[in-house]
C-alpha atoms as a PDB file:
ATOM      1  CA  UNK A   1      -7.857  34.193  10.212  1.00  0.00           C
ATOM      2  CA  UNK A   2      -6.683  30.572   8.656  1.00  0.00           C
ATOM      3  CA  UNK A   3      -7.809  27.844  11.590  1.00  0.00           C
ATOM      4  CA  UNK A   4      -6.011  24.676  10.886  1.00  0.00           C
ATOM      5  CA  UNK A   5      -7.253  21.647  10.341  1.00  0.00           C
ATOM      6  CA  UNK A   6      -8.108  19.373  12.689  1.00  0.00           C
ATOM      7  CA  UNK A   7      -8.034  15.443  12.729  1.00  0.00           C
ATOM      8  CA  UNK A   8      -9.706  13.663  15.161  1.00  0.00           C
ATOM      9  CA  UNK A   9      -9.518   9.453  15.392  1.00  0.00           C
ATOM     10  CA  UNK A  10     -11.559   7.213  17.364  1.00  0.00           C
ATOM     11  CA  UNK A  11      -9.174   4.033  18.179  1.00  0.00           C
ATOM     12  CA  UNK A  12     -11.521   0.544  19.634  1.00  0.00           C
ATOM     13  CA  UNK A  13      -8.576  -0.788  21.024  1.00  0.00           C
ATOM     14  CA  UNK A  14      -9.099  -4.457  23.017  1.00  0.00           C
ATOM     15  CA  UNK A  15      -6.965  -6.148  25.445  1.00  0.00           C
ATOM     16  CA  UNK A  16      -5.909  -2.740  28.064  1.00  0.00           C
ATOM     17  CA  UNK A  17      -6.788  -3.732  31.567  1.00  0.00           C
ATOM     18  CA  UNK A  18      -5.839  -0.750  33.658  1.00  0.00           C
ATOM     19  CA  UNK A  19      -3.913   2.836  33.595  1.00  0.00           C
ATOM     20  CA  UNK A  20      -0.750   0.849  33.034  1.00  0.00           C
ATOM     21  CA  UNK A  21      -2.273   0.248  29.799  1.00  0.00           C
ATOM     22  CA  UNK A  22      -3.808   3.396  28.861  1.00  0.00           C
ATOM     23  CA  UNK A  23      -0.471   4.616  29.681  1.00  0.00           C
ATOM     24  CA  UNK A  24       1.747   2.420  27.296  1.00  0.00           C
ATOM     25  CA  UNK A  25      -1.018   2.974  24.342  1.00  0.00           C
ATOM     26  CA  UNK A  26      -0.415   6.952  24.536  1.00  0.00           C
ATOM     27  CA  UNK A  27       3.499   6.806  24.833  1.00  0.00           C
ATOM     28  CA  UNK A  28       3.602   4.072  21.815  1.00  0.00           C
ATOM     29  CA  UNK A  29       1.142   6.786  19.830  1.00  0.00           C
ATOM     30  CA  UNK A  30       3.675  10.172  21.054  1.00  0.00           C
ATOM     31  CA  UNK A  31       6.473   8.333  20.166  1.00  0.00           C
ATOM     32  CA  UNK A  32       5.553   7.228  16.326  1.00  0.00           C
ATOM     33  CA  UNK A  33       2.996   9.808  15.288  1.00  0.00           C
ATOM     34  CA  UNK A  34       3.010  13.830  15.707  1.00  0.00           C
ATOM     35  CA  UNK A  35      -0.219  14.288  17.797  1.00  0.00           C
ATOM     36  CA  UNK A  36      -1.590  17.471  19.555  1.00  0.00           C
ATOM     37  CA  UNK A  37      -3.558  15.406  22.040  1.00  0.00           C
ATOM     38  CA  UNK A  38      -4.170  11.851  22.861  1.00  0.00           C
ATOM     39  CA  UNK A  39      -5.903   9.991  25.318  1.00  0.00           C
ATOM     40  CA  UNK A  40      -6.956   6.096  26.078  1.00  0.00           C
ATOM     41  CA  UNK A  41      -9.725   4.564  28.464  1.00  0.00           C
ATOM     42  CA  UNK A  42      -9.285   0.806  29.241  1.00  0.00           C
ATOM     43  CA  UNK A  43     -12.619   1.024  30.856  1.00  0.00           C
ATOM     44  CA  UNK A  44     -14.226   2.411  27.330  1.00  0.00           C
ATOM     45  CA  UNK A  45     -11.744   0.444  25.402  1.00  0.00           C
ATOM     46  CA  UNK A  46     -10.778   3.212  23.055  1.00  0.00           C
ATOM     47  CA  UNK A  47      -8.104   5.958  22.447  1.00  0.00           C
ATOM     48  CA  UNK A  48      -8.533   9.469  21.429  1.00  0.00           C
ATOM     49  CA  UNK A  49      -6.182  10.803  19.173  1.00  0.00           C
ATOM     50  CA  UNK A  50      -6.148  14.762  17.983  1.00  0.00           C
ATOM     51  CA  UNK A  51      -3.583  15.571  14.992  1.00  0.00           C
ATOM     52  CA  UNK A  52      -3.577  18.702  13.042  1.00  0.00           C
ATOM     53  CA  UNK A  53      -2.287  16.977  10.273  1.00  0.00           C
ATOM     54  CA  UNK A  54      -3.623  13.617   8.462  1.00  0.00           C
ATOM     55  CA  UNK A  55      -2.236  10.442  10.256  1.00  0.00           C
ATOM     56  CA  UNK A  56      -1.443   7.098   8.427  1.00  0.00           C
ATOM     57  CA  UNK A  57      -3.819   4.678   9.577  1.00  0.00           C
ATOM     58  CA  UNK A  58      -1.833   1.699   8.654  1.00  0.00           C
ATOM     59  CA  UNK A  59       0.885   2.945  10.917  1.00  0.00           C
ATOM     60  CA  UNK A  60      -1.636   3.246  13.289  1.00  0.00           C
ATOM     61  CA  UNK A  61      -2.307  -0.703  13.051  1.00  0.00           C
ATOM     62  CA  UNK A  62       0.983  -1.074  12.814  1.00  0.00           C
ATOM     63  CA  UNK A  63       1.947   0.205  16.225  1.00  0.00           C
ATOM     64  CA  UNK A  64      -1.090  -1.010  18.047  1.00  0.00           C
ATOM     65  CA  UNK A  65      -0.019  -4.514  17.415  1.00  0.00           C
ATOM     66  CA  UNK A  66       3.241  -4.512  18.376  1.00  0.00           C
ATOM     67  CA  UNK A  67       2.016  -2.950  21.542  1.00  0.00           C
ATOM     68  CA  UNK A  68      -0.036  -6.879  21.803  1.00  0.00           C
ATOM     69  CA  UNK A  69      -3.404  -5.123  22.207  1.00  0.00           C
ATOM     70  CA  UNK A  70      -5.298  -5.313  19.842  1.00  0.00           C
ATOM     71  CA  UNK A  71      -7.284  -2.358  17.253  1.00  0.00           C
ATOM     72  CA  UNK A  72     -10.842  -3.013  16.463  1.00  0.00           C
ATOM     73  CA  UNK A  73     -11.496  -0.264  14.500  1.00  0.00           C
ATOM     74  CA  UNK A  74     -10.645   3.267  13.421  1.00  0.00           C
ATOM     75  CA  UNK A  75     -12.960   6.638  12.959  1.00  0.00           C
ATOM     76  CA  UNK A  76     -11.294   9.292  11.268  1.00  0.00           C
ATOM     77  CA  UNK A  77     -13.083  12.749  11.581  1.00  0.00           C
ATOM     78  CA  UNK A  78     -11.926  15.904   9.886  1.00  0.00           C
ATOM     79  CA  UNK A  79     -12.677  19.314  11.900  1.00  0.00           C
ATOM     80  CA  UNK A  80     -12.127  22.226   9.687  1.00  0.00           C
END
């Protein structure tokens, strides 16, 4: 049996405040990238993003900002 692989990344994102914002980071990320899973916590300032294929994390940086928050850093962590 072939599991695929999966990409896991690790956003520090600074500047959301409350769900509103955790909210706007994951529609912004569904809208530009094709994710399996993602998920953002204002209160741990950071956004979990699952992709079974490699994501362009330039893109990523890209949409961030124009959301005006602001990314910190990136992890990128391949699960085969």
């Amino acid at each position: 049996m072939n599991k695929k692989n999966k990409y896991i990344y690790s956003l520090e994102i600074e500047g959301m405040k409350c769900c509103m914002c955790e909210a706007h980071i994951n529609d912004v990320i569904r809208k530009n990238f094709n994710v399996k899973k993602v998920k953002s916590s204002y209160k741990k300032k950071n956004t979990i993003i699952i992709a079974n294929e490699e994501l362009d994390v330039n893109m990523i940086k890209v949409v961030i900002s124009g959301t005006g928050y602001e990314l910190k850093n990136v992890e990128v962590n391949k699960d085969e």
